[in-house]
C-alpha atoms as a PDB file:
ATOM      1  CA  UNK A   1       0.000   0.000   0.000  1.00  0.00           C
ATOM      2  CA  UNK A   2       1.532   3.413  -0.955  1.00  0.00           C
ATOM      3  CA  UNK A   3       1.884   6.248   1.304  1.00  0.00           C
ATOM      4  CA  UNK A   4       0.023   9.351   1.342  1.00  0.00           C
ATOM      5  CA  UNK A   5       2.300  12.200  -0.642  1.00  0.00           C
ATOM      6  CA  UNK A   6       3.259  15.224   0.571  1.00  0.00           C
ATOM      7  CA  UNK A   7       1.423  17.687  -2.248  1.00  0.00           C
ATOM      8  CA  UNK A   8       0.279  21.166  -2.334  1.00  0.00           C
ATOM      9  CA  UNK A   9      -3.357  21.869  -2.851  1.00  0.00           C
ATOM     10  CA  UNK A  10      -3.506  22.271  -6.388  1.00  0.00           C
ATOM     11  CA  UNK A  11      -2.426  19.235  -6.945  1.00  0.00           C
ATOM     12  CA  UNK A  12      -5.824  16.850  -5.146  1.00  0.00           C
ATOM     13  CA  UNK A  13      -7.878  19.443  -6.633  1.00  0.00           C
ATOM     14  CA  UNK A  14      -6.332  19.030 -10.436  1.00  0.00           C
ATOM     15  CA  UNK A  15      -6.332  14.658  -9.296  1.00  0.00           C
ATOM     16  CA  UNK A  16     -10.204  14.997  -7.810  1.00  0.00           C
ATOM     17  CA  UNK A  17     -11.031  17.097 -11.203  1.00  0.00           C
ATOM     18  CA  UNK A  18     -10.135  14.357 -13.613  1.00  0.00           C
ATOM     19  CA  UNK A  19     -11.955  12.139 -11.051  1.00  0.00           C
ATOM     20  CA  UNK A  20     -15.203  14.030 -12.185  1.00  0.00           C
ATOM     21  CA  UNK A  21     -15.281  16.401  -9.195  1.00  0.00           C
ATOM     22  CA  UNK A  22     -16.147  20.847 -10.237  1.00  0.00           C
ATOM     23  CA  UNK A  23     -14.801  23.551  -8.512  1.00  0.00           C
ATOM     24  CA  UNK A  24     -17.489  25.330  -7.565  1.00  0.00           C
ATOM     25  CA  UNK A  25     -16.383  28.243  -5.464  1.00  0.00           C
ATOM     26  CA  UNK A  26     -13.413  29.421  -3.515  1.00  0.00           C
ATOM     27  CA  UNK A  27     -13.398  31.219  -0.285  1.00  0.00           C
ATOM     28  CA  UNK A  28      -9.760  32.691   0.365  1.00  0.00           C
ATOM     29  CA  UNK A  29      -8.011  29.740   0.508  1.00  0.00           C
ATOM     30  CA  UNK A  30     -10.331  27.127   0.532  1.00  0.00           C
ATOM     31  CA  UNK A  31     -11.853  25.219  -2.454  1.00  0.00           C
ATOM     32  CA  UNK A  32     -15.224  24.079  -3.001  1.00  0.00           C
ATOM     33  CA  UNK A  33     -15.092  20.965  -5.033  1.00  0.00           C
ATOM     34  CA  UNK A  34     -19.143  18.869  -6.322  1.00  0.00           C
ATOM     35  CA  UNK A  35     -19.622  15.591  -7.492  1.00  0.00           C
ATOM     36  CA  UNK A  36     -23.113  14.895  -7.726  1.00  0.00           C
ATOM     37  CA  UNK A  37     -24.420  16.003  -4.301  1.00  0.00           C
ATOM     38  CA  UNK A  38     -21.264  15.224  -2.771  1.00  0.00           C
ATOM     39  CA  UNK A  39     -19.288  18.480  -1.291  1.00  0.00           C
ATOM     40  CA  UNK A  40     -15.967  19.017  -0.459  1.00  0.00           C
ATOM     41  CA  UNK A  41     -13.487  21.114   0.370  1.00  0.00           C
ATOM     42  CA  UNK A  42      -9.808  21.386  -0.280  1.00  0.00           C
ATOM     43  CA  UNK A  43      -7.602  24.279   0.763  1.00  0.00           C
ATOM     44  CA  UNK A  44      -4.697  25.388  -0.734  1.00  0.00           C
ATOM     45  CA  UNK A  45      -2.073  24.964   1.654  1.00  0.00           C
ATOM     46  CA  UNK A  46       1.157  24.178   0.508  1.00  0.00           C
ATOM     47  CA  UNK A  47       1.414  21.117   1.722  1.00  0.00           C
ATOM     48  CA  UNK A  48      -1.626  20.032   2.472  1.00  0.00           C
ATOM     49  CA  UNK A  49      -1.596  17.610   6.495  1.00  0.00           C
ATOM     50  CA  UNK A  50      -1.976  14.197   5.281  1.00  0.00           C
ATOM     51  CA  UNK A  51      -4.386  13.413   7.727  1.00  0.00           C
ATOM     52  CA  UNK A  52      -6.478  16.711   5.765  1.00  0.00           C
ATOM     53  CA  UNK A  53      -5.519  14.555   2.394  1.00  0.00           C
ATOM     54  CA  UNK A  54      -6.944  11.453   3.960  1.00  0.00           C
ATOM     55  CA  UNK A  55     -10.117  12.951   5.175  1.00  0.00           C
ATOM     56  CA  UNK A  56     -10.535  14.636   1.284  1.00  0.00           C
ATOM     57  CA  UNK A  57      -9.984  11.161   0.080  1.00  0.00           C
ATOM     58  CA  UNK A  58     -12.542   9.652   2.427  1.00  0.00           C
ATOM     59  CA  UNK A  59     -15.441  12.076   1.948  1.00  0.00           C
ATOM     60  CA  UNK A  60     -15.017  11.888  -1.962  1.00  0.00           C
ATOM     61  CA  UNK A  61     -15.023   8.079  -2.062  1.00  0.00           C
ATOM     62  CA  UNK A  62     -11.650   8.231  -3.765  1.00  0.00           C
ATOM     63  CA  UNK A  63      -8.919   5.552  -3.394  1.00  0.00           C
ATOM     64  CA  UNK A  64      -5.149   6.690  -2.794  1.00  0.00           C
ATOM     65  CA  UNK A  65      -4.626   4.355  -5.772  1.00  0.00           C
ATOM     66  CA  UNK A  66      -6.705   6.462  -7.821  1.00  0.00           C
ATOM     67  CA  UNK A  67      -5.386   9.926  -6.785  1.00  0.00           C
ATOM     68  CA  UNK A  68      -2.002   8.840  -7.147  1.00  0.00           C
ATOM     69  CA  UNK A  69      -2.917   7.892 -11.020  1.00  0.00           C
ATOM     70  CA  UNK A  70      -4.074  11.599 -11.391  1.00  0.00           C
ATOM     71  CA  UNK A  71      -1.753  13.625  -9.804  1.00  0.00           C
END
């Protein structure tokens, strides 16, 4: 099992993007990120806690697997 990366926000957001996932606001420097009826939000720290990346990856239903093929 891979490790979670050490990434700055951009980089989820770009990943969870190609994963289907709209920006649909931002709010200094936090992003609002749909999929469906599913919210999130990322912020643009640079880097982002992994335990912050985990909890993104959680609430979108995303496997590190998968965000690792996107980023």
């Amino acid at each position: 099992m891979a490790k979670l990366p050490s990434v700055s926000g951009k980089k989820p957001i770009r990943a969870l993007g190609k994963l289907g996932f709209v920006v649909v606001r931002q709010k200094g420097s936090h992003v609002i990120l749909q999929k469906g009826s599913n919210l999130l939000t990322v912020p643009l720290h640079d880097p982002v806690k992994k335990s912050t990346l985990n909890t993104i990856l959680k609430q979108a239903d995303v496997s590190l697997e998968e965000l690792l093929d996107h980023l």
